[in-house]
C-alpha atoms as a PDB file:
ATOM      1  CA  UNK A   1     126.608  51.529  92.727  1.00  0.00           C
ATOM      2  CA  UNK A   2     124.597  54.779  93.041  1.00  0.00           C
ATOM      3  CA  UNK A   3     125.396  54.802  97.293  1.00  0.00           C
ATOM      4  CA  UNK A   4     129.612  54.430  95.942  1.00  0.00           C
ATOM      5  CA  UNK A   5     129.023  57.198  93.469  1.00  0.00           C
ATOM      6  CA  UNK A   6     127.595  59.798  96.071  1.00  0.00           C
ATOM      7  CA  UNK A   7     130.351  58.726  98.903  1.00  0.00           C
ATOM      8  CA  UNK A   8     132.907  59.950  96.236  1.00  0.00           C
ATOM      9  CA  UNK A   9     132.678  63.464  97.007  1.00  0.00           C
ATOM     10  CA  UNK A  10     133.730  62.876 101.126  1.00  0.00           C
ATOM     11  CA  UNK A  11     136.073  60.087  99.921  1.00  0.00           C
ATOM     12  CA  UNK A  12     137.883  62.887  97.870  1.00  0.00           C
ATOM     13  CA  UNK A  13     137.461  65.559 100.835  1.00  0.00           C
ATOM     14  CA  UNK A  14     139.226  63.001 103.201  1.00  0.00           C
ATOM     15  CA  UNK A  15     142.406  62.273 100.999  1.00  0.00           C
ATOM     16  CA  UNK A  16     142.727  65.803 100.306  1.00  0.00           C
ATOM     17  CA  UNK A  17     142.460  66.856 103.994  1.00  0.00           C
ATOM     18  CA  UNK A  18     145.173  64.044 104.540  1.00  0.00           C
ATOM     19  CA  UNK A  19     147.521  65.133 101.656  1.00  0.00           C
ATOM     20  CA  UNK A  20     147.599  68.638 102.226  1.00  0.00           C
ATOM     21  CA  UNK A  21     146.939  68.549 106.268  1.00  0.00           C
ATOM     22  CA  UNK A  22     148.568  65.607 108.067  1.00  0.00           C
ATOM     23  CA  UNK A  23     151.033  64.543 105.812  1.00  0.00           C
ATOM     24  CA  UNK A  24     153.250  68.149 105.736  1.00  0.00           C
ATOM     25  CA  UNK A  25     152.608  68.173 109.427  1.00  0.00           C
ATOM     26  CA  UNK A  26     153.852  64.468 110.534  1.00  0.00           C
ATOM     27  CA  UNK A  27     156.648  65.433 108.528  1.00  0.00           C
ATOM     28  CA  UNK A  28     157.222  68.355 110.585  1.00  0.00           C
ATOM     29  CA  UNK A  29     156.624  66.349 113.680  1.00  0.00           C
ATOM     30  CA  UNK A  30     159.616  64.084 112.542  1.00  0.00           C
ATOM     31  CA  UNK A  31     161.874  66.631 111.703  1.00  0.00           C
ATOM     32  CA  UNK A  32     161.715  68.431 114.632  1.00  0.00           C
ATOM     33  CA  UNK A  33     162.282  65.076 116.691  1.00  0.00           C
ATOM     34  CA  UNK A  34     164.920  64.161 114.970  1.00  0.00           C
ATOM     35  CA  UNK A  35     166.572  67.709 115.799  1.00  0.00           C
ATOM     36  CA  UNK A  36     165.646  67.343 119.511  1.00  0.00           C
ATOM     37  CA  UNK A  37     167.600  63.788 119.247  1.00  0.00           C
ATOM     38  CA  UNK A  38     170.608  65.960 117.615  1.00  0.00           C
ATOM     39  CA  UNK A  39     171.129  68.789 120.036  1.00  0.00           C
ATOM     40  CA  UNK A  40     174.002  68.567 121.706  1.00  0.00           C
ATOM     41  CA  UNK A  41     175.808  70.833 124.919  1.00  0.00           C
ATOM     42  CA  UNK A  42     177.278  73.713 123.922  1.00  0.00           C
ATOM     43  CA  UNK A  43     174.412  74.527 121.389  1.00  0.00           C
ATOM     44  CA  UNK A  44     173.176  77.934 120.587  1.00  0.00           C
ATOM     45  CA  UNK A  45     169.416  77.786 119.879  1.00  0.00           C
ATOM     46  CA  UNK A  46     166.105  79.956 119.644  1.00  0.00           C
ATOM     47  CA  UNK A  47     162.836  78.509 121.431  1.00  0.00           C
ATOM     48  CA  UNK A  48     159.262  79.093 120.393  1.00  0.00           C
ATOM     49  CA  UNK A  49     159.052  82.439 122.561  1.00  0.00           C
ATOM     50  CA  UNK A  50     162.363  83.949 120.816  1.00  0.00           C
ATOM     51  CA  UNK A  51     164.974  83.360 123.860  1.00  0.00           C
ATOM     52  CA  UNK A  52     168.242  83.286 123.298  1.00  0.00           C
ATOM     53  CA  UNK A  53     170.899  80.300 124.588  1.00  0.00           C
ATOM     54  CA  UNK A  54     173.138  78.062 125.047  1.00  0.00           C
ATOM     55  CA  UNK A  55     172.521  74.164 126.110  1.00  0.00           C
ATOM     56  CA  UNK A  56     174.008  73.485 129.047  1.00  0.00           C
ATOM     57  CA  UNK A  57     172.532  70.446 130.174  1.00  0.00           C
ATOM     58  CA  UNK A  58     170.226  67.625 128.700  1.00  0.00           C
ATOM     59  CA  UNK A  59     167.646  65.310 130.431  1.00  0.00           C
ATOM     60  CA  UNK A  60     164.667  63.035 128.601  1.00  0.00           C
ATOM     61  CA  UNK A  61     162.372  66.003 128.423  1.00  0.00           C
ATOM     62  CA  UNK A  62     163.971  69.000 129.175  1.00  0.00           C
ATOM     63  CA  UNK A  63     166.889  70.817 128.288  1.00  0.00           C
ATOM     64  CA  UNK A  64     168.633  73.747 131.024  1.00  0.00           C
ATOM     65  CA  UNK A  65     169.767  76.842 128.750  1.00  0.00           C
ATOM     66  CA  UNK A  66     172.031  79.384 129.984  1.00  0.00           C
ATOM     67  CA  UNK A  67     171.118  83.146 129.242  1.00  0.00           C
ATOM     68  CA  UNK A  68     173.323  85.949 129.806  1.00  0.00           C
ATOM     69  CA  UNK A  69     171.636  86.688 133.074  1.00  0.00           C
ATOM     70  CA  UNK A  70     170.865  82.855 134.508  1.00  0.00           C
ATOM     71  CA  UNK A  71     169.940  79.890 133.707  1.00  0.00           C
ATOM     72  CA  UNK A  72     166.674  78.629 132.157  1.00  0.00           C
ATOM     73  CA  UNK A  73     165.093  74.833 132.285  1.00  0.00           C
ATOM     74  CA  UNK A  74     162.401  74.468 129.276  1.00  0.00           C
ATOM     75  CA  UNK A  75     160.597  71.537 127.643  1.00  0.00           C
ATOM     76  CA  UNK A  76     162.896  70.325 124.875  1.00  0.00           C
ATOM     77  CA  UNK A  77     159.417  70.572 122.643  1.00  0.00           C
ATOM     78  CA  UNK A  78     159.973  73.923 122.547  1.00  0.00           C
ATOM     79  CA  UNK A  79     163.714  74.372 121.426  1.00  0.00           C
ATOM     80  CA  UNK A  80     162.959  75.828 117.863  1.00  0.00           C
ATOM     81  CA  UNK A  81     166.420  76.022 116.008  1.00  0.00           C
ATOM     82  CA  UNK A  82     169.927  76.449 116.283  1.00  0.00           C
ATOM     83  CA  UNK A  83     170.750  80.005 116.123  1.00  0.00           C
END
């Protein structure tokens, strides 16, 4: 009983890392996905790095933007949000 009583204390320290750590982010994880799965051609979105565009084109991982000086292929990770 006494060995329970002094795992309490990392028990707690575990659930609160997991309710205030990986919970918020999993659900930002899903969110995002679920945007990714949403974007369509014709789009005007931000990425991570603050450019600018318009979809153009969209493959499994990777999404061609056009800028108003050319075109840009990025990692559809890092579309951000629809402008």
């Amino acid at each position: 009983m006494n060995d329970f009583i002094s795992l309490l204390p990392l028990i707690g320290v575990f659930v609160v890392f997991y309710l205030l750590l990986y919970l918020p982010q999993r659900r930002r994880n899903k969110k995002h996905k679920e945007f990714i799965e949403n974007l369509k051609i014709g789009d005007d979105v931000i990425t991570d790095s603050g450019i600018y565009g318009r979809v153009t084109s969209i493959d499994d991982k990777s999404v061609n933007l056009v800028l108003k000086n050319g075109e840009l292929k990025i990692n559809s990770a890092y579309i951000k949000q629809i402008s």
